[in-house]
Protein backbone atom coordinates (compact mmCIF):
# COMPACT_ATOMS: atom_id res chain seq x y z
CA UNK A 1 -72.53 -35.01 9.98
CA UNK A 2 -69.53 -36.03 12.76
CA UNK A 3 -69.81 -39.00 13.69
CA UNK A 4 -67.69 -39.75 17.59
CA UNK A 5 -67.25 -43.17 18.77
CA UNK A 6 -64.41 -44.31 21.75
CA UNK A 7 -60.87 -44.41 20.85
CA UNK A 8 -60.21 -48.09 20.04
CA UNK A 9 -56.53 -49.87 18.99
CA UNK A 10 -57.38 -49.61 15.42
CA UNK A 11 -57.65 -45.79 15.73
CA UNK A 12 -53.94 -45.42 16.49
CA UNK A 13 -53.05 -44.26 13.01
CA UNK A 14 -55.62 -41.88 12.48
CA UNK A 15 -55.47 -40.43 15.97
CA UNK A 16 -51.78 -40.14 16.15
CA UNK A 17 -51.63 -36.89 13.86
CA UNK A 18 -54.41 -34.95 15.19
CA UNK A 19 -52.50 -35.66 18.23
CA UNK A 20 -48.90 -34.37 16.92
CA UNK A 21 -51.33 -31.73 15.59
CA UNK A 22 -52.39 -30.64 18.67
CA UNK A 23 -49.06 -30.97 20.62
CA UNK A 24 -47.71 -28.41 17.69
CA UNK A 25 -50.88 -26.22 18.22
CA UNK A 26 -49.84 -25.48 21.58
CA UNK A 27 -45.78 -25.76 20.92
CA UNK A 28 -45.37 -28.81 23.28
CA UNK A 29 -43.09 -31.65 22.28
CA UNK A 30 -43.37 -35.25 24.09
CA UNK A 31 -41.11 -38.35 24.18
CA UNK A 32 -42.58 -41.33 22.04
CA UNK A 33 -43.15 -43.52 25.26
CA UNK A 34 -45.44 -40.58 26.92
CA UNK A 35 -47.22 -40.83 23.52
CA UNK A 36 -47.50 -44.52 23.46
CA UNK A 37 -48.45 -44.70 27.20
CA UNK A 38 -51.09 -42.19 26.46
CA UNK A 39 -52.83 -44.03 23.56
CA UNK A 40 -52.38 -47.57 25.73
CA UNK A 41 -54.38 -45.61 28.28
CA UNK A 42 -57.22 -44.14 26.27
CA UNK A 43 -57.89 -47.96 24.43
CA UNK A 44 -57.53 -49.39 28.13
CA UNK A 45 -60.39 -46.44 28.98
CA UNK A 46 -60.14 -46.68 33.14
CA UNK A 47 -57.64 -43.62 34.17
CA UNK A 48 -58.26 -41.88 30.72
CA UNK A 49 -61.36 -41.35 28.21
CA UNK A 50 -61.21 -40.86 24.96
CA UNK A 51 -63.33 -40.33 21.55
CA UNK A 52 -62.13 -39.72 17.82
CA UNK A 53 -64.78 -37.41 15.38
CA UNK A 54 -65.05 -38.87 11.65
CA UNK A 55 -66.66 -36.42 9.18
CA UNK A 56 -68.71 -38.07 6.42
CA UNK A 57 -66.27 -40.03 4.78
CA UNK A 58 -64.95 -41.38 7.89
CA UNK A 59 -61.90 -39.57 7.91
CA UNK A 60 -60.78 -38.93 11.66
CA UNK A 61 -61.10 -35.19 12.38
CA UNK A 62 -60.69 -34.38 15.73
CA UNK A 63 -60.00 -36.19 19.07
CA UNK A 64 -61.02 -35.27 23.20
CA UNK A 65 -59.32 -36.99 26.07
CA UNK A 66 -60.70 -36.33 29.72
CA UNK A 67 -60.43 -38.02 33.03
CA UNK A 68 -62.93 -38.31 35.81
CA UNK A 69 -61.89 -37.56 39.72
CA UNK A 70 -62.87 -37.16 42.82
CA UNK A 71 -63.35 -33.61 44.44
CA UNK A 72 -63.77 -32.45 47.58
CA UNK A 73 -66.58 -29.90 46.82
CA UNK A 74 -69.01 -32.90 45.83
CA UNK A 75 -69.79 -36.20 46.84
CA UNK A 76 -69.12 -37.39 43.22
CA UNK A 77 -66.99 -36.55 40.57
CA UNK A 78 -66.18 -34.06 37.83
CA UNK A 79 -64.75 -34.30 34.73
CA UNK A 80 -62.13 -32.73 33.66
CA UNK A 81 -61.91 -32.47 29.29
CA UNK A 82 -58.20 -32.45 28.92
CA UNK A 83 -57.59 -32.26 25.35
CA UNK A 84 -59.39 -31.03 22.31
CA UNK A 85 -58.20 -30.75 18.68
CA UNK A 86 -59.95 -30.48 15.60
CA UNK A 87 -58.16 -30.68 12.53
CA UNK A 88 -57.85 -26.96 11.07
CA UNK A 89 -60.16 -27.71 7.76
CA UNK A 90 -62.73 -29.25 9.44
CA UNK A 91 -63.30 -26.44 12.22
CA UNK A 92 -66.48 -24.25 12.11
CA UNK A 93 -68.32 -27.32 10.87
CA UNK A 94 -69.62 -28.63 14.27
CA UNK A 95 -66.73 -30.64 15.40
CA UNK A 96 -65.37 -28.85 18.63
CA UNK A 97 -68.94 -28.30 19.43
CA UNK A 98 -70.09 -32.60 19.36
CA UNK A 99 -66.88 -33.81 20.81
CA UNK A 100 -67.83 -31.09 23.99
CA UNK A 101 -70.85 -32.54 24.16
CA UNK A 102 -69.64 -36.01 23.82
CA UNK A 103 -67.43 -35.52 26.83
CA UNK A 104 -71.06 -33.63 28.59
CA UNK A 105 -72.91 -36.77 28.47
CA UNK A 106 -70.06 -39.16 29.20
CA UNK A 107 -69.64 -36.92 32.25
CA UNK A 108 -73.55 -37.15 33.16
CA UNK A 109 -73.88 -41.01 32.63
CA UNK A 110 -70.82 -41.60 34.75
CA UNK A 111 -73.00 -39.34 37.62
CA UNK A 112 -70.36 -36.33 37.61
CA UNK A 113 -71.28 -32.96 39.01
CA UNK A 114 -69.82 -31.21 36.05
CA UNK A 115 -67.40 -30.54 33.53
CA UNK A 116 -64.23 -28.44 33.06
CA UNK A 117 -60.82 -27.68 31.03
CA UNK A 118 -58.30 -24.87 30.26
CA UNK A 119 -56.99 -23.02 27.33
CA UNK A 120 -54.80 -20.76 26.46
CA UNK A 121 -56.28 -16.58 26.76
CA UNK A 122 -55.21 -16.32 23.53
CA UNK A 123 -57.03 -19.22 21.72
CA UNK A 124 -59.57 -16.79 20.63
CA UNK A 125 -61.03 -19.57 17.74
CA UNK A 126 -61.83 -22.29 20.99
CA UNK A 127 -62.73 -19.61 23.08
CA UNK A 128 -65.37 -18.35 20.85
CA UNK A 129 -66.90 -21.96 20.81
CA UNK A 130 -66.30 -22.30 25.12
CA UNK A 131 -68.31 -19.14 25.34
CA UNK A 132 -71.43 -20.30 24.24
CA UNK A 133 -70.98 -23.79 25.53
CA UNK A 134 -69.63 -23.29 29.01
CA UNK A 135 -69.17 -20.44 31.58
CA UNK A 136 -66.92 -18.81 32.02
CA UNK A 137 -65.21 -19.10 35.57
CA UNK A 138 -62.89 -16.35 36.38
CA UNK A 139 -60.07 -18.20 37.63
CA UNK A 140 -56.75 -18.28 36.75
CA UNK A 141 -54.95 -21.15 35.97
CA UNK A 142 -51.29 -21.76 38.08
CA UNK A 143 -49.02 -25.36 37.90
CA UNK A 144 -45.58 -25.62 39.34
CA UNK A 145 -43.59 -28.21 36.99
CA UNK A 146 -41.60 -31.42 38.82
């Protein structure tokens, strides 16, 4: 069975390749200080949330990193589930599907009116999970880089 707990310090060599993982996944590249700034910021757990899935043996197996913010379509918040990587041999176990739900009821406790991310149209494998977890919304996703 997964276990998920919060990312702490001592997780930093464990999480660090699931997160190179994922940054290959999705053909990204980022400086070392965006990397290190990004860990310092999940430990510090104010601007950015983070958990890390063990399977059995307590090997780390996945990660999720999502950040809570105001809206103007609500009077509280909503959650927005930034990052998501399981580890290719663990998929199909359960993994994707905990660390979603992990991220649900952090949402809920911290009183926000829902939850949301992106992926790519072509991630058919996440998709397939997102379908029967989520809905579905329609839009389409634009970003102008500065």
């Amino acid at each position: 069975m997964t276990s998920i707990a919060p990312i702490a310090a001592a997780d930093r060599d464990e999480w660090l390749p699931l997160w190179r993982a994922y940054l290959v996944f999705y053909e990204s590249t980022l400086p070392d200080e965006v990397t290190d700034d990004v860990f310092a910021r999940l430990v510090e757990g104010r601007e950015l949330h983070g958990a890390i899935a063990r399977d059995d043996a307590g090997a780390a197996v996945g990660l999720v990193h999502w950040l809570l913010h105001p809206s103007t379509w609500t009077t509280t918040s909503y959650c927005y589930l930034e990052d998501l990587f399981v580890a290719p041999g663990a998929r199909g176990g359960g993994t994707g599907r905990a660390l979603v739900a992990h991220v649900r009821d952090q949402a809920e406790a911290a009183g926000a009116a829902k939850v949301y991310w992106l992926t790519q149209q072509g991630n058919a494998t996440a998709r397939a999970l997102y379908d029967r977890v989520a809905t579905s919304t329609g839009f389409v996703h634009y970003e102008i880089e500065l």
